[in-house]
N, C-alpha and C. Protein backbone atom coordinates (compact mmCIF):
# COMPACT_ATOMS: atom_id res chain seq x y z
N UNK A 1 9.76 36.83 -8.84
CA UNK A 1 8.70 37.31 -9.72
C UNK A 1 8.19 38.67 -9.27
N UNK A 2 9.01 40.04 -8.93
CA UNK A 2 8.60 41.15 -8.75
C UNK A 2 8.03 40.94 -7.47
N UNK A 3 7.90 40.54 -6.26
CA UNK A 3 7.19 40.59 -5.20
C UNK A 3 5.35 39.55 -4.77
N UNK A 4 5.72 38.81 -6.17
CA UNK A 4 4.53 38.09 -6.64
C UNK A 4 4.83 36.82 -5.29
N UNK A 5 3.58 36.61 -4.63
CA UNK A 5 3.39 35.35 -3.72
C UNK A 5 2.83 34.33 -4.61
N UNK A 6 3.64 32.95 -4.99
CA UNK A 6 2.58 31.96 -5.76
C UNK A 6 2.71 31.04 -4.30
N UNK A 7 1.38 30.12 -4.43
CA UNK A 7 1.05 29.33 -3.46
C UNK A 7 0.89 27.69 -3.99
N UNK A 8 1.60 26.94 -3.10
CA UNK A 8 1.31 25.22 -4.34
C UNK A 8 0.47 24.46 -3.25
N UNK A 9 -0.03 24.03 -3.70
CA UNK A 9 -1.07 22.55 -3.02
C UNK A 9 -0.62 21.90 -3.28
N UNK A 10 -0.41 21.04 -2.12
CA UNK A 10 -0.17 19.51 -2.13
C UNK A 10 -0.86 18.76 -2.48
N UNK A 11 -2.47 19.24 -2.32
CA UNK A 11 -3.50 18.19 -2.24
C UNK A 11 -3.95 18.68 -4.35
N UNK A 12 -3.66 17.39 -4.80
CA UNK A 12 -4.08 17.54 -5.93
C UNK A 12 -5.62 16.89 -6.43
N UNK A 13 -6.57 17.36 -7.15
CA UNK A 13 -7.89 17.16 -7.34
C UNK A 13 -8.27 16.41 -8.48
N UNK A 14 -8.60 15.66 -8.78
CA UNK A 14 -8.72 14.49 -9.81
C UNK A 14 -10.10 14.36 -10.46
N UNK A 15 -10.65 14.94 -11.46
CA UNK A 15 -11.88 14.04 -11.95
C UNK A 15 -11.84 13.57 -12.69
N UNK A 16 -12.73 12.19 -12.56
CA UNK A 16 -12.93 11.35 -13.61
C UNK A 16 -14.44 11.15 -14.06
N UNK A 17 -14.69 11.11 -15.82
CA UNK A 17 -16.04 11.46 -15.89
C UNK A 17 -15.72 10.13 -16.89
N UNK A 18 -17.13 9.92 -17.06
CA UNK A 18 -17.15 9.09 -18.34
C UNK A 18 -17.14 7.69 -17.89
N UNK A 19 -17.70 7.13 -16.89
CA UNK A 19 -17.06 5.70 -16.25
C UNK A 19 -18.55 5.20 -16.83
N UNK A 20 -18.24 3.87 -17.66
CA UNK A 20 -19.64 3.45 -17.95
C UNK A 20 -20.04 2.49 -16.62
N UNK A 21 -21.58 2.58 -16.75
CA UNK A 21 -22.11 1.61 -15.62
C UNK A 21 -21.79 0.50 -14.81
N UNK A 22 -21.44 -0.11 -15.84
CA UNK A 22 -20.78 -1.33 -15.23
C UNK A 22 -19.42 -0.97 -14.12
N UNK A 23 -18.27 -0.34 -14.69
CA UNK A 23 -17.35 -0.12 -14.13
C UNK A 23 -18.01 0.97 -12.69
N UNK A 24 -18.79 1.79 -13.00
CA UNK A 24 -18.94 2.47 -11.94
C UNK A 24 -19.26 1.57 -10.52
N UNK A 25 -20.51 0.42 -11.11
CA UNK A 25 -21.07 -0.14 -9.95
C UNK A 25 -20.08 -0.84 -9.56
N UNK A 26 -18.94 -1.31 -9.80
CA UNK A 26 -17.74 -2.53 -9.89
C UNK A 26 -17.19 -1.44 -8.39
N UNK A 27 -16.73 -0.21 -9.38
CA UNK A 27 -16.37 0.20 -8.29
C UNK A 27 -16.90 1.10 -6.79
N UNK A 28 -18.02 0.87 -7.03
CA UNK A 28 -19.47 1.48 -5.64
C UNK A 28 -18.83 0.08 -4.67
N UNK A 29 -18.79 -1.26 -5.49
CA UNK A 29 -18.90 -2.39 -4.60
C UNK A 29 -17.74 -2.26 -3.57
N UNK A 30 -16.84 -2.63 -4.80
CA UNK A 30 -14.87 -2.55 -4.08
C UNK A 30 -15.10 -1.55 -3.17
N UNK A 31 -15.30 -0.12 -3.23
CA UNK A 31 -15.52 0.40 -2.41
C UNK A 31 -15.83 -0.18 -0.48
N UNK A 32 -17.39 -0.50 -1.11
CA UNK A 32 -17.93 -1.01 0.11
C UNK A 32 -17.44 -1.83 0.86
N UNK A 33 -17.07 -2.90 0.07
CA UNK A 33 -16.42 -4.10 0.36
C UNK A 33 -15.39 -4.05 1.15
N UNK A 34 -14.53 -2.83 1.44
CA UNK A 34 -13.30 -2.16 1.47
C UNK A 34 -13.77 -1.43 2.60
N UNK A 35 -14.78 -0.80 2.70
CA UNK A 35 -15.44 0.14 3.89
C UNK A 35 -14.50 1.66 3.67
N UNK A 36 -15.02 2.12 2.42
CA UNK A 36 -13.82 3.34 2.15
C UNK A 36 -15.52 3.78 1.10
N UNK A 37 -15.06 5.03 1.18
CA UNK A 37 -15.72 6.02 -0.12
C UNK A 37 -14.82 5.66 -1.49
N UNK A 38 -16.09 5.80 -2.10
CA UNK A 38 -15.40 5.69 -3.69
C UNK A 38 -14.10 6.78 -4.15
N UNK A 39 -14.41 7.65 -3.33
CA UNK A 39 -13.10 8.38 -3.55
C UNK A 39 -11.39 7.89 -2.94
N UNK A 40 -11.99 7.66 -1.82
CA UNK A 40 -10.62 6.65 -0.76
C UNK A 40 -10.47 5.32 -1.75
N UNK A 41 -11.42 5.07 -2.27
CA UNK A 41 -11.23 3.36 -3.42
C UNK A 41 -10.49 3.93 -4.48
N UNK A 42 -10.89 5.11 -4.77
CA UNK A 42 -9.84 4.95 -6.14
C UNK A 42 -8.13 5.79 -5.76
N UNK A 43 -8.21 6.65 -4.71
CA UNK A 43 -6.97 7.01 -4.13
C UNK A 43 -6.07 5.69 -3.46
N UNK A 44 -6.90 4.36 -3.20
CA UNK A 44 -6.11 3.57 -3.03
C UNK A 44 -5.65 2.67 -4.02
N UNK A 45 -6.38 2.69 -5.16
CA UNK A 45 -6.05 2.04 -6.49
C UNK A 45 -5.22 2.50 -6.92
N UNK A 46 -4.94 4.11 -6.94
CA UNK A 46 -4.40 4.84 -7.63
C UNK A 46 -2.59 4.91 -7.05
N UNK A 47 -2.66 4.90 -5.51
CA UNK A 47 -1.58 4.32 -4.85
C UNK A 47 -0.70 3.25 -5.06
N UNK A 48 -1.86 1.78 -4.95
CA UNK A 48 -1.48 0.74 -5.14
C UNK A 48 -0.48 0.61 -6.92
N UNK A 49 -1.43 0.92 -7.95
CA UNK A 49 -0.85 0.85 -9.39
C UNK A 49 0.74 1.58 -8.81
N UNK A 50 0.51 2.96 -8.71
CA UNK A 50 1.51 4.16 -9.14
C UNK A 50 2.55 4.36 -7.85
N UNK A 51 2.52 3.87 -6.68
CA UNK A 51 3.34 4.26 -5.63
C UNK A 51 5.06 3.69 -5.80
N UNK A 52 4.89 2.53 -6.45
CA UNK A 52 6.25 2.28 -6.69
C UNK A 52 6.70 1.78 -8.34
N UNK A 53 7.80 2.34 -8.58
CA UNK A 53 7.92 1.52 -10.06
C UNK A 53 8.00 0.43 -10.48
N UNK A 54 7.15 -0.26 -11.32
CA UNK A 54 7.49 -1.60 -11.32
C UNK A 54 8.87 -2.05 -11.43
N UNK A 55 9.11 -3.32 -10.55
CA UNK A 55 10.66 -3.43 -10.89
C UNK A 55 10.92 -4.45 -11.84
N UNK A 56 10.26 -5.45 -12.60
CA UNK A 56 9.71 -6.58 -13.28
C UNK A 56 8.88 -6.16 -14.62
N UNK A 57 9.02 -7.23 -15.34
CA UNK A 57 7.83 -7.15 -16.89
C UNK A 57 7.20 -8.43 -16.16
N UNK A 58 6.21 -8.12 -17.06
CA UNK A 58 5.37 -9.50 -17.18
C UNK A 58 5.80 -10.76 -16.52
N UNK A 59 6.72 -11.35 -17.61
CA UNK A 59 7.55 -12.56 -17.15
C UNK A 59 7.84 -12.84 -15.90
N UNK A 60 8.57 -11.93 -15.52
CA UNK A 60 9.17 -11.93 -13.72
C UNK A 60 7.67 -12.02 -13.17
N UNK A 61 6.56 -11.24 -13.32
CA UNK A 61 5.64 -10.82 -12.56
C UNK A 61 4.94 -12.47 -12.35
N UNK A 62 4.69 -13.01 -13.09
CA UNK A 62 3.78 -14.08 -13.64
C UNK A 62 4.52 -15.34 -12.95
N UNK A 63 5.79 -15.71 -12.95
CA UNK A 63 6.95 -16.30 -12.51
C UNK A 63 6.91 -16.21 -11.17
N UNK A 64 6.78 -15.16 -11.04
CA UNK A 64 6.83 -15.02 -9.03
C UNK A 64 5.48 -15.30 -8.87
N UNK A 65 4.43 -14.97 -9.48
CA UNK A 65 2.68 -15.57 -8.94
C UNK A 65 2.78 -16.95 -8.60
N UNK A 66 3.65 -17.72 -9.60
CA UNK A 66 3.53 -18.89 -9.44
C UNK A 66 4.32 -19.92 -8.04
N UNK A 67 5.20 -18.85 -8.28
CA UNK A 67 6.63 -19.15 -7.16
C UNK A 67 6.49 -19.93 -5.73
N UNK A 68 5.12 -19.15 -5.62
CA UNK A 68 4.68 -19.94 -4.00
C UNK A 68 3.72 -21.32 -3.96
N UNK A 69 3.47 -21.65 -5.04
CA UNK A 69 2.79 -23.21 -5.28
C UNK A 69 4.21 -24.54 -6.29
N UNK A 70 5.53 -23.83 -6.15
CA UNK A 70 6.23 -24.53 -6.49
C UNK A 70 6.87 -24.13 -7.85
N UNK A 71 6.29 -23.23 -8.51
CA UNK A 71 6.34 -22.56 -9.29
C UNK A 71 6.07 -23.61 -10.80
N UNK A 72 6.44 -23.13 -12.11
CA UNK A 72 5.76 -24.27 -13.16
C UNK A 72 7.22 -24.37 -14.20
N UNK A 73 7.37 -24.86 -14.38
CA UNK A 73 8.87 -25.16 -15.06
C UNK A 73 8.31 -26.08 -17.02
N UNK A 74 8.75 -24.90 -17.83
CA UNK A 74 8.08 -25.06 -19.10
C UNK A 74 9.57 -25.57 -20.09
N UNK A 75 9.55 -27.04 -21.17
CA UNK A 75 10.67 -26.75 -21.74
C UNK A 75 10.25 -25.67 -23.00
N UNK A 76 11.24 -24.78 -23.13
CA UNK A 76 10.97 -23.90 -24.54
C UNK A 76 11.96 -24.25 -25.19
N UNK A 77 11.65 -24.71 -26.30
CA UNK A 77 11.84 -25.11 -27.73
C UNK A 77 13.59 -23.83 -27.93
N UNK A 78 14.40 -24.53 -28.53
CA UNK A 78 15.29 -23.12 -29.34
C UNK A 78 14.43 -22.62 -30.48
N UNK A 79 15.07 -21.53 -30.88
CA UNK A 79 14.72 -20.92 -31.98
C UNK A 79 15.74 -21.34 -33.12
N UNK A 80 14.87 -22.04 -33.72
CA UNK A 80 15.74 -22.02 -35.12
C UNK A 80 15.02 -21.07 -36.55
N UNK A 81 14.27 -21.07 -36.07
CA UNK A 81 13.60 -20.05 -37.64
C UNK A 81 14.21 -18.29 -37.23
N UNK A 82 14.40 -17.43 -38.23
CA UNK A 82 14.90 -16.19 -38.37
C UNK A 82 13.80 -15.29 -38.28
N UNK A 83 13.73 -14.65 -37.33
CA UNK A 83 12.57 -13.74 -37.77
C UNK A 83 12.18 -13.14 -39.00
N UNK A 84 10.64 -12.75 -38.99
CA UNK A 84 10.18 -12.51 -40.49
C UNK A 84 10.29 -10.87 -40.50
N UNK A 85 10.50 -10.22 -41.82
CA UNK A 85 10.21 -8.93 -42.16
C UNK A 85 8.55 -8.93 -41.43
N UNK A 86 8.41 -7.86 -41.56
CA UNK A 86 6.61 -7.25 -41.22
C UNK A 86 6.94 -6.95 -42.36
N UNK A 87 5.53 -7.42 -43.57
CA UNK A 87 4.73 -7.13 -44.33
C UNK A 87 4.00 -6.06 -44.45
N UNK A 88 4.08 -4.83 -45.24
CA UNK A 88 2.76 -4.29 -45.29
C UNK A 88 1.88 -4.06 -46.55
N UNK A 89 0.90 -4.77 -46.68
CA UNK A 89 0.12 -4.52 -47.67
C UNK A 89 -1.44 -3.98 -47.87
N UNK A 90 -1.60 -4.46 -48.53
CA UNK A 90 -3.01 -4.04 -49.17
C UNK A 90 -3.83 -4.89 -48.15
């Protein structure tokens, strides 16, 4: 870029505005509870969600919750009906 120095940060800056009351105090508590600043609470939330890709949907997810109490074993029905068009009307 012609002799141009650009500089990158690692450290990226995040605000979040708009948190209604409830959620705010929810998260003042977790915080505390945690012995972290509300900022370290939500950098660890934010970790926890986003650090790895989920490797599972739902199903798997819910399936393995259960997994360690023996897990729950459901019969499901076949499908005999055809799925329906979606309707759109009035």
């Amino acid at each position: 870029f012609g002799g141009c120095v650009m500089e990158v940060s690692t450290v990226a800056t995040v605000t979040v505005r708009g948190l209604d009351d409830e959620l705010h105090a929810r998260l003042r508590l977790r915080a505390a509870h945690n012995g972290r600043s509300m900022e370290a609470e939500v950098r660890a939330i934010l970790q926890e969600q986003l650090a790895e890709p989920d490797e599972y949907g739902w199903g798997s997810r819910i399936h393995a919750r259960f997994a360690d109490i023996g897990g729950v074993e459901l019969d499901i029905p076949p499908r005999t009906d055809h799925p329906r068009a979606v309707e759109f009307g009035e």
